[in-house]
N, C-alpha and C. Protein backbone atom coordinates (compact mmCIF):
# COMPACT_ATOMS: atom_id res chain seq x y z
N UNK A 1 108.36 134.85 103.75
CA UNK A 1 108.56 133.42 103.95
C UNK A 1 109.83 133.04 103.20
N UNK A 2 110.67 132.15 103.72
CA UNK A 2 111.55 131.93 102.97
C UNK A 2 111.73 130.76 102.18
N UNK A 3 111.22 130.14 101.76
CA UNK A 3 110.86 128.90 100.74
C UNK A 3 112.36 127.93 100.92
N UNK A 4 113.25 128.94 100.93
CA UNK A 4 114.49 127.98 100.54
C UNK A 4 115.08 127.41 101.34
N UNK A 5 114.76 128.05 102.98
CA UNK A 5 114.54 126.94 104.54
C UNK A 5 113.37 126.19 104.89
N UNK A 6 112.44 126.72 104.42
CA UNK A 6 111.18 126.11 105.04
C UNK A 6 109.87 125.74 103.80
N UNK A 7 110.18 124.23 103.46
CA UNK A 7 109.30 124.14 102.50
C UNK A 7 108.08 123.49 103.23
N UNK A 8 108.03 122.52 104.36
CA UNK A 8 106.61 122.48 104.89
C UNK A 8 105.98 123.31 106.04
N UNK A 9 104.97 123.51 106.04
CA UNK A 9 104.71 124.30 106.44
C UNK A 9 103.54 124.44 107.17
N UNK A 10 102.65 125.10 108.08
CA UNK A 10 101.29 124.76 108.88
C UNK A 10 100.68 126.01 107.64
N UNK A 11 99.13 125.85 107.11
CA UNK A 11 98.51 126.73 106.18
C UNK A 11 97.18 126.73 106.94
N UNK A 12 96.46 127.80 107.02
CA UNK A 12 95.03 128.28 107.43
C UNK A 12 94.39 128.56 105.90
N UNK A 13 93.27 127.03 105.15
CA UNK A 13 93.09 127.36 103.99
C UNK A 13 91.50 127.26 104.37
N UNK A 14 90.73 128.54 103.70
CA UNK A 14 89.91 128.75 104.24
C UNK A 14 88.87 128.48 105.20
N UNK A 15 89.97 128.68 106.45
CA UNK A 15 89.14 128.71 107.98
C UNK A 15 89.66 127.68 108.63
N UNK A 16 90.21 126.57 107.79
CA UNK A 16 90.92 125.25 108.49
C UNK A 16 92.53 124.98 108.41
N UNK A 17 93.05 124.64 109.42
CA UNK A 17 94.79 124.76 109.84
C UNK A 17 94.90 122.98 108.86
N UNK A 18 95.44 123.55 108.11
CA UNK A 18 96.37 122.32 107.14
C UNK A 18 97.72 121.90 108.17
N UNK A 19 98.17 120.87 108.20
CA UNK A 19 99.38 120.77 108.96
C UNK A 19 100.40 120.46 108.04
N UNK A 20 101.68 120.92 108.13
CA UNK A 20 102.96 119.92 107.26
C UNK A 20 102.89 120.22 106.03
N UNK A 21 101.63 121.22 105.27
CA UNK A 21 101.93 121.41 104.13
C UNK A 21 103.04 121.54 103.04
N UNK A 22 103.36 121.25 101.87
CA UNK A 22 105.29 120.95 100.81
C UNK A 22 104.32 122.39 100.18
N UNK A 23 105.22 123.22 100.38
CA UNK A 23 105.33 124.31 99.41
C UNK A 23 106.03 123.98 97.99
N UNK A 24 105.54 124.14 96.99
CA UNK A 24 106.55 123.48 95.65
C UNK A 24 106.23 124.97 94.65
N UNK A 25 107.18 125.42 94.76
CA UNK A 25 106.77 126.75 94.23
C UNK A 25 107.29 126.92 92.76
N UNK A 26 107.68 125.54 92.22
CA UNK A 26 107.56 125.45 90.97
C UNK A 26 105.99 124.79 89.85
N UNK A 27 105.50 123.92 91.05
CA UNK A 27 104.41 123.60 90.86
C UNK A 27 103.52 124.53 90.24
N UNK A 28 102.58 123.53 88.47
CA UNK A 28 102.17 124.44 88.28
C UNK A 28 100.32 124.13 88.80
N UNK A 29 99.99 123.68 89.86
CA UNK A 29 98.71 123.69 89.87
C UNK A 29 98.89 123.26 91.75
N UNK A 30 98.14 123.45 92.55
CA UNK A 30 97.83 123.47 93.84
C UNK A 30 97.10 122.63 93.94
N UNK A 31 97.41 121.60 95.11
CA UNK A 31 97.15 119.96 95.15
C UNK A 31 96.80 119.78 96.40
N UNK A 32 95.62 119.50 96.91
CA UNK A 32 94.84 119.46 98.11
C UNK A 32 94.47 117.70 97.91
N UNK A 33 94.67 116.89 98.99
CA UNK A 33 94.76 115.82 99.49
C UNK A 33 93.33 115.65 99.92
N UNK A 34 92.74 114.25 99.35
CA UNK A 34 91.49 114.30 99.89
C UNK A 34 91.35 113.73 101.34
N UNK A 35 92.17 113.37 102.05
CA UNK A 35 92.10 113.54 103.67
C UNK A 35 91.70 115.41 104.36
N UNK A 36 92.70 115.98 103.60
CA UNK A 36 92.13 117.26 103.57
C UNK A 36 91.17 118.11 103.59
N UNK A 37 90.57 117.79 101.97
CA UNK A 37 89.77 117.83 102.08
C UNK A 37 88.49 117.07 102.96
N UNK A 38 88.62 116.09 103.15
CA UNK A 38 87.53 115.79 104.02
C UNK A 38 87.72 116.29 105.58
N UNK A 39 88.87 116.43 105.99
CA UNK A 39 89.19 117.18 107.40
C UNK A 39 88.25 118.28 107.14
N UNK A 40 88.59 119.21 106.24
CA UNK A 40 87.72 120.74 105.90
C UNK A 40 86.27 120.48 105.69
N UNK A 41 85.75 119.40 105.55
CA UNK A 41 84.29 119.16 106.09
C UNK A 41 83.55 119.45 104.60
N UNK A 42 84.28 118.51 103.62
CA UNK A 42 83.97 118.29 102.13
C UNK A 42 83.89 119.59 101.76
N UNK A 43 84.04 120.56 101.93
CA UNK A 43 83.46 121.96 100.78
C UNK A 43 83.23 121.79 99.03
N UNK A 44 81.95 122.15 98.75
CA UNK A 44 81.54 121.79 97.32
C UNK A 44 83.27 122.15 96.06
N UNK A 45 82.99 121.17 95.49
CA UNK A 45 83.98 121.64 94.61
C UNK A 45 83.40 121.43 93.08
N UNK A 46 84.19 122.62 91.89
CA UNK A 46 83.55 122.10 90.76
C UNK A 46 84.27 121.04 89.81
N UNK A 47 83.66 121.17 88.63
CA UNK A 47 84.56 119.85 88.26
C UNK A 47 85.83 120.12 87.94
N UNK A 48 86.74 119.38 87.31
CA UNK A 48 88.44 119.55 86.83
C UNK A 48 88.38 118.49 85.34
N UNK A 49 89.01 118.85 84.28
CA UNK A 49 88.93 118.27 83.46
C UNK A 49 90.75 118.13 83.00
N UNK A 50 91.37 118.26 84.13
CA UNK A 50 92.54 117.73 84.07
C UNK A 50 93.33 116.99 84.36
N UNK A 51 93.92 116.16 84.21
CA UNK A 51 94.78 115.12 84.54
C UNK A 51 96.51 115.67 84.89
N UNK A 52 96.58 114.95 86.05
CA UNK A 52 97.61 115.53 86.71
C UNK A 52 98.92 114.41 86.41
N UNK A 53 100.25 115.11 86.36
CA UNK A 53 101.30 113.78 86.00
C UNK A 53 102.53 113.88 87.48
N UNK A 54 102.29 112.98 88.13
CA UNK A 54 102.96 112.92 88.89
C UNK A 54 104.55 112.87 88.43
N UNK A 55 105.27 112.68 89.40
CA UNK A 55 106.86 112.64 89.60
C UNK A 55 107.65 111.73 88.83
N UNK A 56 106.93 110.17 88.87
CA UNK A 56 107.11 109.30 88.48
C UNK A 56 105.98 108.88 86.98
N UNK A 57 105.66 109.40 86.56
CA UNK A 57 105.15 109.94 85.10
C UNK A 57 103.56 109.13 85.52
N UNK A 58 103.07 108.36 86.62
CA UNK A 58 101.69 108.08 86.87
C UNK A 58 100.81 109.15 86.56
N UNK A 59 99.76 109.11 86.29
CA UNK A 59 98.24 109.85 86.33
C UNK A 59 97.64 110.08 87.40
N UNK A 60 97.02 111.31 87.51
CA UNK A 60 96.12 111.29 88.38
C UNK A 60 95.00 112.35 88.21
N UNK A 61 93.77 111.71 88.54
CA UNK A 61 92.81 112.84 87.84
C UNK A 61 91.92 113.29 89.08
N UNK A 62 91.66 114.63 89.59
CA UNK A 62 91.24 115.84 90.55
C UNK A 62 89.91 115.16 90.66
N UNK A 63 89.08 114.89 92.02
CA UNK A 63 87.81 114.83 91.95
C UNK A 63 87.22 116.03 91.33
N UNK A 64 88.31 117.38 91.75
CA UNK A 64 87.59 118.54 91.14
C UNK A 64 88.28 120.10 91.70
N UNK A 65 87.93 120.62 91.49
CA UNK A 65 88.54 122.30 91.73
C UNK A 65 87.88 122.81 93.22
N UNK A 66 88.58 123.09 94.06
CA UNK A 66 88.15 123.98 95.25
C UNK A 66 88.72 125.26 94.43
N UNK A 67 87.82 126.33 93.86
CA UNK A 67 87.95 127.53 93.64
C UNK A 67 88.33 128.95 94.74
N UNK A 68 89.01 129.64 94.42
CA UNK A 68 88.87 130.79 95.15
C UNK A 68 89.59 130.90 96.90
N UNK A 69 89.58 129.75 97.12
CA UNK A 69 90.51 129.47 98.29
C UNK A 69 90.97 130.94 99.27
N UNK A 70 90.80 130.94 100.60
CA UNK A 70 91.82 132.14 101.00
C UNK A 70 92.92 131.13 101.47
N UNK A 71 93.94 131.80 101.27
CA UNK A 71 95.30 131.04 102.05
C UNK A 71 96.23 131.44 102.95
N UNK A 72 96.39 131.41 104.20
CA UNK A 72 97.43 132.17 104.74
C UNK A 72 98.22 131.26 105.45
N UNK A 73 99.49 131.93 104.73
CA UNK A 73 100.95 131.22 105.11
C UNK A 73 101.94 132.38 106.03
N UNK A 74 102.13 131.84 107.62
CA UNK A 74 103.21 132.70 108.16
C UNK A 74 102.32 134.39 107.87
N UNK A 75 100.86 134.81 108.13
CA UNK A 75 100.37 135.67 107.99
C UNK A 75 99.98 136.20 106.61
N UNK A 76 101.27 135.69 105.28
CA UNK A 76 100.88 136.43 104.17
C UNK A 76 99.45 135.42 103.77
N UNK A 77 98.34 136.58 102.99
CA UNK A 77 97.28 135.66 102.42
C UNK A 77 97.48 136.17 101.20
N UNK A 78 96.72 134.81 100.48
CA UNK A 78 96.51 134.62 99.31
C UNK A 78 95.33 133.81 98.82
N UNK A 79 94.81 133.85 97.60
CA UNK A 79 93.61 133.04 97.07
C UNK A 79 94.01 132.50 96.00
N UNK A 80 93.67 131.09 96.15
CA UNK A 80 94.08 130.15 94.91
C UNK A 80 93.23 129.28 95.00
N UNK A 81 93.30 128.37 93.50
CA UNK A 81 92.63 127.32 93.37
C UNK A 81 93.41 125.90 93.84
N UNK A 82 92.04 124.74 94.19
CA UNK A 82 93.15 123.46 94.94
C UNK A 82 92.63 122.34 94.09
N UNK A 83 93.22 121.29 93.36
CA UNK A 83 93.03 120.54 92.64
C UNK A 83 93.01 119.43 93.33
């Protein structure tokens, strides 16, 4: 994949096609949208006891951790966590 042409992107995250996904591959934590998540048909998540700092120095705190994730981008897979 080449990150440095193509930062959005279509993702198959476990079993469901994400559309338009921002690859931020400096990012240090993986950020799932709760439209998203509710598209993916709520999957249990556990809790998060972290607070996230956006761009513009706002807060924002994770309903919770989707653990273990499969991810496939452009065929490569991977497993990560989604905050």
């Amino acid at each position: 994949i080449d990150y440095e042409k193509e930062i959005n992107l279509n993702a198959v995250v476990d079993g469901w096609l994400l559309s338009n996904i921002l690859i931020d591959t400096g990012a240090e934590v993986n950020v799932l949208t709760l439209d998203a998540w509710v598209q993916m048909g709520r999957p249990p998540l556990q809790p998060s006891s972290n607070v996230l700092f956006m761009e513009n120095w706002t807060k924002a705190t994770p309903i919770g951790v989707l653990k273990d994730a499969s991810i496939t981008i452009k065929g490569a897979k991977f497993i990560g966590d989604f905050e």
